[in-house]
PDB file of N, CA and C in Angstrom:
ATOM      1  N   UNK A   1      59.958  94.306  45.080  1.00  0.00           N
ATOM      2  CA  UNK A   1      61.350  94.708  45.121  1.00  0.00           C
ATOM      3  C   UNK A   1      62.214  93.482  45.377  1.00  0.00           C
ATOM      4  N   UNK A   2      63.001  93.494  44.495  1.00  0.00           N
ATOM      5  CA  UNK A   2      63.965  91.902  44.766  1.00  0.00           C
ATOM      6  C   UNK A   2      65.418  92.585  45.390  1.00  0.00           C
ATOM      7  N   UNK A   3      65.579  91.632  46.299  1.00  0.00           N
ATOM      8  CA  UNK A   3      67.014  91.719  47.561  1.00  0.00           C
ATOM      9  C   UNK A   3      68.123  91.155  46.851  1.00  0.00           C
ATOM     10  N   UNK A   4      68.715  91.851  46.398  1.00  0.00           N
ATOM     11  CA  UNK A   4      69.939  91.198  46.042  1.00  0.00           C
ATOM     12  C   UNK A   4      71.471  91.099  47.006  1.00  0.00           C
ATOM     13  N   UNK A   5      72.258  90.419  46.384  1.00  0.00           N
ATOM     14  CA  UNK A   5      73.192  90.239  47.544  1.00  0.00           C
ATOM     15  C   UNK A   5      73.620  91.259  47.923  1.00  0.00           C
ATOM     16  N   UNK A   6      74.119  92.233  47.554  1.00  0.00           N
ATOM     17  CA  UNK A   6      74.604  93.775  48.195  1.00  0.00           C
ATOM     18  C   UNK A   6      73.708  94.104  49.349  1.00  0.00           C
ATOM     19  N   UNK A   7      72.396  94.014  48.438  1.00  0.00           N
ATOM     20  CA  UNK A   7      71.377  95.048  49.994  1.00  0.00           C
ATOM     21  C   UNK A   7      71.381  93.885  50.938  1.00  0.00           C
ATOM     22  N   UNK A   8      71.372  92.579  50.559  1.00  0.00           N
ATOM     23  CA  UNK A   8      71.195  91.645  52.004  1.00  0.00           C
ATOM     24  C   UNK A   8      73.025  91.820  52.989  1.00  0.00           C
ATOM     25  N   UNK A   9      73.604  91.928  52.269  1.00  0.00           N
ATOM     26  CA  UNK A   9      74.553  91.530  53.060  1.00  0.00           C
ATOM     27  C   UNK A   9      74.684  93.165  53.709  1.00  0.00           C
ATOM     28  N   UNK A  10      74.338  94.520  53.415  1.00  0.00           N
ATOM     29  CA  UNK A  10      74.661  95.496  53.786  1.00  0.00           C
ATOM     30  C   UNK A  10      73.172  95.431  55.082  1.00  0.00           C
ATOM     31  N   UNK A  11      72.134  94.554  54.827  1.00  0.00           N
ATOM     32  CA  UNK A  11      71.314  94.530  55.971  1.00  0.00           C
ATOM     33  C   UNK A  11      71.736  93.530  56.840  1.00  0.00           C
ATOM     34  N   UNK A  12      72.136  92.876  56.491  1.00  0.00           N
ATOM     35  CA  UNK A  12      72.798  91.557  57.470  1.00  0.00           C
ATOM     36  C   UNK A  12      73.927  92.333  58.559  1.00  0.00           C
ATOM     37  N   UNK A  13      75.198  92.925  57.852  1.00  0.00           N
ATOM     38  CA  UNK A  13      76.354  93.918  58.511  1.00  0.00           C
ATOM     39  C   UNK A  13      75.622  95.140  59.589  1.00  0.00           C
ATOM     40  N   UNK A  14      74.658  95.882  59.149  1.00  0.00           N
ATOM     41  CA  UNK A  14      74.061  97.026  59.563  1.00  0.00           C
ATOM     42  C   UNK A  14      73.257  95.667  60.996  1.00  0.00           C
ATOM     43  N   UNK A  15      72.159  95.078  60.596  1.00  0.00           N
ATOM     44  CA  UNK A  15      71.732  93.983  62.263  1.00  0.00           C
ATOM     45  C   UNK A  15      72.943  93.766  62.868  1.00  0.00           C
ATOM     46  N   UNK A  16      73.748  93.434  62.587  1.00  0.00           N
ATOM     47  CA  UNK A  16      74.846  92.772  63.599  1.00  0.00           C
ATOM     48  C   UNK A  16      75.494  93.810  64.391  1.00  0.00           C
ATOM     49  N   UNK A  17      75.340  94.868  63.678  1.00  0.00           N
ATOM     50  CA  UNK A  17      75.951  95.830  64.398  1.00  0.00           C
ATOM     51  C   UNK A  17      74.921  96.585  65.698  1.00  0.00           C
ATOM     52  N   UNK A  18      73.957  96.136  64.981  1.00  0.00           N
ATOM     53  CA  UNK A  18      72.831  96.967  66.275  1.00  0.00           C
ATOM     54  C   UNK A  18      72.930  95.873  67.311  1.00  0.00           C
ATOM     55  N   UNK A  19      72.665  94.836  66.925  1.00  0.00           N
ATOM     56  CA  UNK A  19      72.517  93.786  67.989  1.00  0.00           C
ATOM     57  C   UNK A  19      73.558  94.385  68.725  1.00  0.00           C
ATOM     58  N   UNK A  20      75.069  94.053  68.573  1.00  0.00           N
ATOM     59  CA  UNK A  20      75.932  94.370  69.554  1.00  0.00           C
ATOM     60  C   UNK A  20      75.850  95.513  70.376  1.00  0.00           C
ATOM     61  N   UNK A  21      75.174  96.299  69.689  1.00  0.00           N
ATOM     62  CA  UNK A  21      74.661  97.868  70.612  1.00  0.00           C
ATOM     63  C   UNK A  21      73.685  97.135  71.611  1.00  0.00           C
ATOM     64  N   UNK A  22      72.595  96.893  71.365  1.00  0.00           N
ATOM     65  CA  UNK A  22      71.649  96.175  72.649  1.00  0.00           C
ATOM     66  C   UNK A  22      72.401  95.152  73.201  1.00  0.00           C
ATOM     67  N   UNK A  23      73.182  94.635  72.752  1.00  0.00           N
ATOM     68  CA  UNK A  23      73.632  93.227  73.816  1.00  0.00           C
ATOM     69  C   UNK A  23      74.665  94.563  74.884  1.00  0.00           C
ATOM     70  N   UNK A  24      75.261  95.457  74.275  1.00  0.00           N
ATOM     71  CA  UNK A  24      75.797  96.056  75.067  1.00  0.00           C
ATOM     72  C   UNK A  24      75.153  97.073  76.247  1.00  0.00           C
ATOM     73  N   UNK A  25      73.730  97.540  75.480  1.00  0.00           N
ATOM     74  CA  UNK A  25      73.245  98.344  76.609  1.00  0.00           C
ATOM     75  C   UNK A  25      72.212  97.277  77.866  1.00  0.00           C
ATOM     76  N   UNK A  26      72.246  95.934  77.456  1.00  0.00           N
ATOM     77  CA  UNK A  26      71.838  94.798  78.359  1.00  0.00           C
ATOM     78  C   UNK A  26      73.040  94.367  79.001  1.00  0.00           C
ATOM     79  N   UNK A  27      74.112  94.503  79.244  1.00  0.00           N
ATOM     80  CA  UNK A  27      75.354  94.101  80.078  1.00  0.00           C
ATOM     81  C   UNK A  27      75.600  95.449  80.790  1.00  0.00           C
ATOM     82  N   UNK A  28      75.037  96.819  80.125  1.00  0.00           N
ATOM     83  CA  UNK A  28      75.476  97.740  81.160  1.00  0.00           C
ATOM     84  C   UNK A  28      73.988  97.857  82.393  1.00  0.00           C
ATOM     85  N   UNK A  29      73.056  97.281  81.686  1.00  0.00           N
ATOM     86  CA  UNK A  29      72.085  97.301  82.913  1.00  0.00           C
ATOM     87  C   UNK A  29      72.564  96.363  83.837  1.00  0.00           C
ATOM     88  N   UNK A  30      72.748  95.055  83.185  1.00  0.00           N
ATOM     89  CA  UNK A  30      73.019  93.883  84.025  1.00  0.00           C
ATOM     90  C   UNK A  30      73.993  94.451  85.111  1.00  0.00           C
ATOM     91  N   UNK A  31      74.843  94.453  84.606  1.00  0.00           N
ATOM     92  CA  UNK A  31      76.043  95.121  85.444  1.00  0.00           C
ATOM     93  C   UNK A  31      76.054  96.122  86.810  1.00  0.00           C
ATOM     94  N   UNK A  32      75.437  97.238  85.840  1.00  0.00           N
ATOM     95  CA  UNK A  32      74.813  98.328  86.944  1.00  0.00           C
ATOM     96  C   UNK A  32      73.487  98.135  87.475  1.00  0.00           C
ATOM     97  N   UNK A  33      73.152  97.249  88.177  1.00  0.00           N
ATOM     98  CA  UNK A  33      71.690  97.164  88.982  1.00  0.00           C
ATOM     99  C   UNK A  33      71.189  98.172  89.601  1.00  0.00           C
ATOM    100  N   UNK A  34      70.539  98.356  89.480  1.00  0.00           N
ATOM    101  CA  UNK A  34      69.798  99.612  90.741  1.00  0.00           C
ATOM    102  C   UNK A  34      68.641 100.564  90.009  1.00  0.00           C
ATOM    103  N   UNK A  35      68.332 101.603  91.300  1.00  0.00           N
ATOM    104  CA  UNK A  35      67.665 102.041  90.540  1.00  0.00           C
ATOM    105  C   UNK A  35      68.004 103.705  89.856  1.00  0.00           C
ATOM    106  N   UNK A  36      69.496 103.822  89.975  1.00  0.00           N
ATOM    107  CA  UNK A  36      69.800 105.114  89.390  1.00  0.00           C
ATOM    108  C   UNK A  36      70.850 104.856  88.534  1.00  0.00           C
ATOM    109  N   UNK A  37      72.080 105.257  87.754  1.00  0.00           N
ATOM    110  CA  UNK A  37      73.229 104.631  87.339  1.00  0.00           C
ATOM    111  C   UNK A  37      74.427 105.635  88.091  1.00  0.00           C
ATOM    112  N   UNK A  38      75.224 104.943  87.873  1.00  0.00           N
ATOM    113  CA  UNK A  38      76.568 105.390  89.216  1.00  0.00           C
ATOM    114  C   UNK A  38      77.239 105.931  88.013  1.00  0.00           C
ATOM    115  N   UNK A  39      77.927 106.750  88.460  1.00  0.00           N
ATOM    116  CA  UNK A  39      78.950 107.573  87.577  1.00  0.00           C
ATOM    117  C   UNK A  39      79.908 106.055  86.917  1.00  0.00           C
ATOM    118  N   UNK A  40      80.515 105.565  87.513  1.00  0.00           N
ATOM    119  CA  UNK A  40      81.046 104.197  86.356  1.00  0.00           C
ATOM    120  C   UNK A  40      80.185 103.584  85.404  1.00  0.00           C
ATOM    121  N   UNK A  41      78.881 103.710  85.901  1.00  0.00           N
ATOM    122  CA  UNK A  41      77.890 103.304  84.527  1.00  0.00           C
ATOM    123  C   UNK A  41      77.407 103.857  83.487  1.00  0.00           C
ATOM    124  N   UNK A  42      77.979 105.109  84.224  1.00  0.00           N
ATOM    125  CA  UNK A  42      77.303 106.322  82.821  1.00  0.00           C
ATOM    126  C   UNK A  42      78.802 106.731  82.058  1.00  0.00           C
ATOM    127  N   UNK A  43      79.922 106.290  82.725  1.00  0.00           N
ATOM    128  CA  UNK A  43      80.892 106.721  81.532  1.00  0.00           C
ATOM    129  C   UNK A  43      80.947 105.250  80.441  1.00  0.00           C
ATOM    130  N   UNK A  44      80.498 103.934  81.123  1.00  0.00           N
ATOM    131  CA  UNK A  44      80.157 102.723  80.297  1.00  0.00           C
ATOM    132  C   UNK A  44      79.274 103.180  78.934  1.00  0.00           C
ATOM    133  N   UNK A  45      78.100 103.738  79.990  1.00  0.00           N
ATOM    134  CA  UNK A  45      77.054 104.072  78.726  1.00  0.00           C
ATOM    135  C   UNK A  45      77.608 105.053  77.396  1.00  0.00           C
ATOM    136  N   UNK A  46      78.443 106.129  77.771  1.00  0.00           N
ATOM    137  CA  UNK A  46      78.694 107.221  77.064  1.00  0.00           C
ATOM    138  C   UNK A  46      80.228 106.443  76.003  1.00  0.00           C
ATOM    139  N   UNK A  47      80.815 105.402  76.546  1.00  0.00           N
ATOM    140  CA  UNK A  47      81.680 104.651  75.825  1.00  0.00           C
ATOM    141  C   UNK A  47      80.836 103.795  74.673  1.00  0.00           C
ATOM    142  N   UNK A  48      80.052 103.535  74.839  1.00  0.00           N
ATOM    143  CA  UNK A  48      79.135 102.371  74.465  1.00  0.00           C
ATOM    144  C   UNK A  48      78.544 103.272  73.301  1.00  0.00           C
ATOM    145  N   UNK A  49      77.775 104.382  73.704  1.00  0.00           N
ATOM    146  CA  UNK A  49      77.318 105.059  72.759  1.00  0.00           C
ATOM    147  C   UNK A  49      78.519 105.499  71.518  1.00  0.00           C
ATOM    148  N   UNK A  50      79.411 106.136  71.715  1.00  0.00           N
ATOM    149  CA  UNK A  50      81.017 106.845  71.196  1.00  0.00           C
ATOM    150  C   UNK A  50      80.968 105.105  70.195  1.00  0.00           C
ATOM    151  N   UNK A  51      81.412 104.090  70.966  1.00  0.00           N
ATOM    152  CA  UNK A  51      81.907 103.053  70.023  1.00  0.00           C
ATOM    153  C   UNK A  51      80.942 102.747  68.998  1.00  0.00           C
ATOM    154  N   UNK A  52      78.989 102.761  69.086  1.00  0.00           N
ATOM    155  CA  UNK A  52      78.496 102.579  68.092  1.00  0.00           C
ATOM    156  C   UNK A  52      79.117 103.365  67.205  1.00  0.00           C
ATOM    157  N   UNK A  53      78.675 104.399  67.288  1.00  0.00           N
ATOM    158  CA  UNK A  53      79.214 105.621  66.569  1.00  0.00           C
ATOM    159  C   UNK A  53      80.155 105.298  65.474  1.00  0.00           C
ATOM    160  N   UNK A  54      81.282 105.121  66.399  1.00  0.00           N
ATOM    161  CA  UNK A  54      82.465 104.438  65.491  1.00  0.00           C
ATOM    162  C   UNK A  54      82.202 103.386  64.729  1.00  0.00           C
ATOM    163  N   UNK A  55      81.930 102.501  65.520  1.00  0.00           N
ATOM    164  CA  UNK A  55      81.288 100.995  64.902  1.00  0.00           C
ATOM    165  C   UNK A  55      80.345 101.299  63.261  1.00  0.00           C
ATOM    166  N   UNK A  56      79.361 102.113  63.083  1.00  0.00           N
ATOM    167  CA  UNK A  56      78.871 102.502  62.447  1.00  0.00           C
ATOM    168  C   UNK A  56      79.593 102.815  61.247  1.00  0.00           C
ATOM    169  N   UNK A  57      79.954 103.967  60.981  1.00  0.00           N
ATOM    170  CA  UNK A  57      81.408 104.594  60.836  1.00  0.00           C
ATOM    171  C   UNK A  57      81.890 103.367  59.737  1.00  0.00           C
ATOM    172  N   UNK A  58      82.942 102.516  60.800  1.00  0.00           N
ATOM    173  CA  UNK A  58      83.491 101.202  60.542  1.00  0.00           C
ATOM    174  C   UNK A  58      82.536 100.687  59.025  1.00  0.00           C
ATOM    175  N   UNK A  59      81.087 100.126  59.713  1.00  0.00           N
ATOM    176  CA  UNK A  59      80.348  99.155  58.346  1.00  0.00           C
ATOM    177  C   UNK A  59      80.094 100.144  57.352  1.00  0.00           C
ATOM    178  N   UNK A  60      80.255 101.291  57.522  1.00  0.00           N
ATOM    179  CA  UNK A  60      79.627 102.141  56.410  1.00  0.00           C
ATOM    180  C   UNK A  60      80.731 101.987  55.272  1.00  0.00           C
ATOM    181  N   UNK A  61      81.856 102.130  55.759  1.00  0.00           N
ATOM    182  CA  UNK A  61      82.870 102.429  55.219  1.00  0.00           C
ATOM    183  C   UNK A  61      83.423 101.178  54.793  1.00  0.00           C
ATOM    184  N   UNK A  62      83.218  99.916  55.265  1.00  0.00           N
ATOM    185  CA  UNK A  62      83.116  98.570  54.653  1.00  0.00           C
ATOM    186  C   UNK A  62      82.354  98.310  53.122  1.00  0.00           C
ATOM    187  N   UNK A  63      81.309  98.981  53.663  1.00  0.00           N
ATOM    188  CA  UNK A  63      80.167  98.895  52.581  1.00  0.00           C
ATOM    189  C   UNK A  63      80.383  99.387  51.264  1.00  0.00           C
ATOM    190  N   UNK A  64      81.095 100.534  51.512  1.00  0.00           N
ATOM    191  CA  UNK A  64      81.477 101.393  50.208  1.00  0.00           C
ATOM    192  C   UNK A  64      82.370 100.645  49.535  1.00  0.00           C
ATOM    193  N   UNK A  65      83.515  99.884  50.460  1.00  0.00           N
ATOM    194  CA  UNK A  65      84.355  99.095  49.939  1.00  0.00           C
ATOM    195  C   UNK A  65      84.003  98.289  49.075  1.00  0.00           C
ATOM    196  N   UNK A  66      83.192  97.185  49.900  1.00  0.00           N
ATOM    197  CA  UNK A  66      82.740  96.362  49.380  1.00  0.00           C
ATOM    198  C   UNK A  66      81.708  96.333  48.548  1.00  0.00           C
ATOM    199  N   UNK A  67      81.185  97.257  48.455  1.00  0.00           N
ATOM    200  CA  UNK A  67      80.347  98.204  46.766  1.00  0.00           C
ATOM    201  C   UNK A  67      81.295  98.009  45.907  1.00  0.00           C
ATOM    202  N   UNK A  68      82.489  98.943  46.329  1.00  0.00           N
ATOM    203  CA  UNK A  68      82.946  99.402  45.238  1.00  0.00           C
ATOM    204  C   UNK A  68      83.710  98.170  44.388  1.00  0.00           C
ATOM    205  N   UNK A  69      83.726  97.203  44.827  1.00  0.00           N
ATOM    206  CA  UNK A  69      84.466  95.887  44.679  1.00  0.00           C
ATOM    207  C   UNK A  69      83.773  94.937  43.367  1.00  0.00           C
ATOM    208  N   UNK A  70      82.667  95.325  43.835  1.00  0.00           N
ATOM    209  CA  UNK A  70      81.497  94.696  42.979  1.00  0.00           C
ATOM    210  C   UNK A  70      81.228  95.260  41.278  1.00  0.00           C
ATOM    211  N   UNK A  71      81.306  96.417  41.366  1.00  0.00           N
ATOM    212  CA  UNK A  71      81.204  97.139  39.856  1.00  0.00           C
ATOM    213  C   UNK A  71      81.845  96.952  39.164  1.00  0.00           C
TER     214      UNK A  71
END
């Protein structure tokens, strides 16, 4: 199967976006130490989750763009 620029750059956009999800759920551990999470860490977490979401959302809808740009 050969990668052409569309699927690399729509896999390249889609990693970057996860990364920022783990770099984010590693700053809410960092942050919240312990061994339970405190109600300020769990509305972090539940923000965090909501913005992938969105974030997601966001590249998908890039993607189509930038599909549709290409044809």
């Amino acid at each position: 199967m050969e990668i052409d620029a569309e699927l690399r750059r729509q896999i390249t956009v889609s990693l970057l976006a996860a990364v920022v999800f783990v770099a984010g759920l590693v700053a809410i551990g960092v942050t919240f130490d312990g061994s339970s999470l405190p109600e300020s860490g769990a509305i972090a977490l539940v923000g965090l989750l909501t913005g992938f979401v969105l974030l997601m959302a966001l590249v998908g809808a890039y993607l189509i763009r930038a599909g549709d740009g290409d044809a």
